[in-house]
C-alpha atoms as a PDB file:
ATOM      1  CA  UNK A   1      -8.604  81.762 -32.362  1.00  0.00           C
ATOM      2  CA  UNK A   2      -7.058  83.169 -35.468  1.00  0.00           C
ATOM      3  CA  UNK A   3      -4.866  80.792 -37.991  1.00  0.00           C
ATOM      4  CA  UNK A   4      -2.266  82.201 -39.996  1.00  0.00           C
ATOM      5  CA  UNK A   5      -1.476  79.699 -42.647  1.00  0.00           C
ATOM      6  CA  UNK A   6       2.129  79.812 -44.095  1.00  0.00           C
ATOM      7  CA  UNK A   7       3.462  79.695 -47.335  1.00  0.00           C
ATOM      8  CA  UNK A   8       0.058  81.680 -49.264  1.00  0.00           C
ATOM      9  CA  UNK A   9       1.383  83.151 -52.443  1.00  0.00           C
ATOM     10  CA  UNK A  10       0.413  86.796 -51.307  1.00  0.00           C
ATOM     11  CA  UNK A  11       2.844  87.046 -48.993  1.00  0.00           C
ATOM     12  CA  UNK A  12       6.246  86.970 -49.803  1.00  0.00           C
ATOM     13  CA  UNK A  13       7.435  86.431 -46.523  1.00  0.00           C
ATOM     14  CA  UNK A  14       9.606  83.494 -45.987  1.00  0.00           C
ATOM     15  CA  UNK A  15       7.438  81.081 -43.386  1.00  0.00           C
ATOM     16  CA  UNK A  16      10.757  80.672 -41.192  1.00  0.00           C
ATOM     17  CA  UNK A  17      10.759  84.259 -40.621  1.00  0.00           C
ATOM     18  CA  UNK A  18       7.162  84.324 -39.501  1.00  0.00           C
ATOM     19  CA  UNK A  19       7.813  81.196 -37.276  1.00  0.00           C
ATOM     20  CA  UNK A  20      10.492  82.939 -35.697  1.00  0.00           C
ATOM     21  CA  UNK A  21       8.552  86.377 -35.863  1.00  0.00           C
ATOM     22  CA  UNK A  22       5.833  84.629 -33.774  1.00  0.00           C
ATOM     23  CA  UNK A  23       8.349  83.104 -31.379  1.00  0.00           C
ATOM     24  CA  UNK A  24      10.065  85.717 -30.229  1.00  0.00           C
ATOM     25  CA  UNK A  25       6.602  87.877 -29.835  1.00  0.00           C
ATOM     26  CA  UNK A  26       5.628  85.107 -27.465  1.00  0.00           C
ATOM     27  CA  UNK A  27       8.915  85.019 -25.668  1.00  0.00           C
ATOM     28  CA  UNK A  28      10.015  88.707 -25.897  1.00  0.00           C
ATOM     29  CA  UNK A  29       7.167  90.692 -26.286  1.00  0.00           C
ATOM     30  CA  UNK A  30       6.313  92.969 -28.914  1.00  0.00           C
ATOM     31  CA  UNK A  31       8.231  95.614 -27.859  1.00  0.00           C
ATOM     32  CA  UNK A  32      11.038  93.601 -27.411  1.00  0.00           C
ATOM     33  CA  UNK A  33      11.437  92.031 -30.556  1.00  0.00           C
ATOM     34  CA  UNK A  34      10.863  95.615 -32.300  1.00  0.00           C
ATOM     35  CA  UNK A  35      13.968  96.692 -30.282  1.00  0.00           C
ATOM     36  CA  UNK A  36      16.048  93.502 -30.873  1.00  0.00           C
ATOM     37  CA  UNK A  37      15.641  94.156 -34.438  1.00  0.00           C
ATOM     38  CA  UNK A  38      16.428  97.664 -34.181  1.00  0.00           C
ATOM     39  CA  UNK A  39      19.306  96.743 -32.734  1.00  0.00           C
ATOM     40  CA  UNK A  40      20.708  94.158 -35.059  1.00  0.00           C
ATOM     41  CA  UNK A  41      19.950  96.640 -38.236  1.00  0.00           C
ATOM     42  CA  UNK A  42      21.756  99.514 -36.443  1.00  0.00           C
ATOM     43  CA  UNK A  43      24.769  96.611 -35.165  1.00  0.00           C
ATOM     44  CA  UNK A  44      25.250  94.549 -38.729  1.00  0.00           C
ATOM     45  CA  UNK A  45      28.856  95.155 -39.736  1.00  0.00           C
ATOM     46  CA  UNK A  46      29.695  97.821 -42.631  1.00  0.00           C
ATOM     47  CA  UNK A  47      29.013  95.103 -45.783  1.00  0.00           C
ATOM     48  CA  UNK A  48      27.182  92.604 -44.230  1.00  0.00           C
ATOM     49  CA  UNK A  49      23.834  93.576 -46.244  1.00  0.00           C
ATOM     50  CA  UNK A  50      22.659  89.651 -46.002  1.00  0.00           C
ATOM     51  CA  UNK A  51      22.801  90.550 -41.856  1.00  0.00           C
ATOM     52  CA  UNK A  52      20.612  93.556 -42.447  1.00  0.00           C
ATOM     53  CA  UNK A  53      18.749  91.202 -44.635  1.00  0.00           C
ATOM     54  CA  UNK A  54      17.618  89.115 -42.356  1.00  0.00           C
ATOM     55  CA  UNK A  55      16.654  91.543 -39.805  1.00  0.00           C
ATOM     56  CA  UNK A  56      14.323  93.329 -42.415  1.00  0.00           C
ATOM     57  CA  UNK A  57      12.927  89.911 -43.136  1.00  0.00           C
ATOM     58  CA  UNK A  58      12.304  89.243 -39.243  1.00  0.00           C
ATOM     59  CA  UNK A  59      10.473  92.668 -39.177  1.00  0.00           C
ATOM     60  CA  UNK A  60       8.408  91.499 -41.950  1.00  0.00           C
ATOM     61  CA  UNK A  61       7.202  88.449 -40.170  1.00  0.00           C
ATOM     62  CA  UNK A  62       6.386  90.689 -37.403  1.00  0.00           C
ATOM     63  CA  UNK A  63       4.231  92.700 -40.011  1.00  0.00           C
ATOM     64  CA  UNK A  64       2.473  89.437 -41.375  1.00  0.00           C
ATOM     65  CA  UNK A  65       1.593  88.684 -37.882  1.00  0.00           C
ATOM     66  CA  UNK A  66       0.342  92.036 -37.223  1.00  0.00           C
ATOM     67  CA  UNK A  67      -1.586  91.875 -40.190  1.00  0.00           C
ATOM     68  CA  UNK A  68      -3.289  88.808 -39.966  1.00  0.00           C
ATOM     69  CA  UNK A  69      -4.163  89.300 -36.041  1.00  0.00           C
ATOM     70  CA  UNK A  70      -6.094  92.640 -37.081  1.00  0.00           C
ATOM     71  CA  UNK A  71      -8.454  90.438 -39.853  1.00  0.00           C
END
């Protein structure tokens, strides 16, 4: 079993997004969840750059995951 423990200064990753990150892995699948995001980047409004935001931040929960499952 491999721990992840949240909120470790060398990430700056917000925990929430990694939560949700995880969450959606286990209910989605990867390849799910890499689409979802795609889609929401390529759907946030013209302006809406906190939208995009949040996507990206998603996607980088995804990558702390992704890291920490391959050490």
């Amino acid at each position: 079993m491999r721990v992840i423990i949240l909120g470790q200064p060398e990430t700056s990753v917000p925990d929430s997004a990694v939560r949700l990150a995880y969450e959606l892995v286990q209910t989605l699948g990867r390849e799910e969840t890499h689409d979802l995001i795609v889609t929401g980047i390529r759907s946030a409004e013209s302006g809406r750059s906190d939208v995009v935001d949040g996507w990206v931040e998603l996607a980088q929960g995804i990558e702390a995951l992704t890291h920490a499952t391959r050490h």
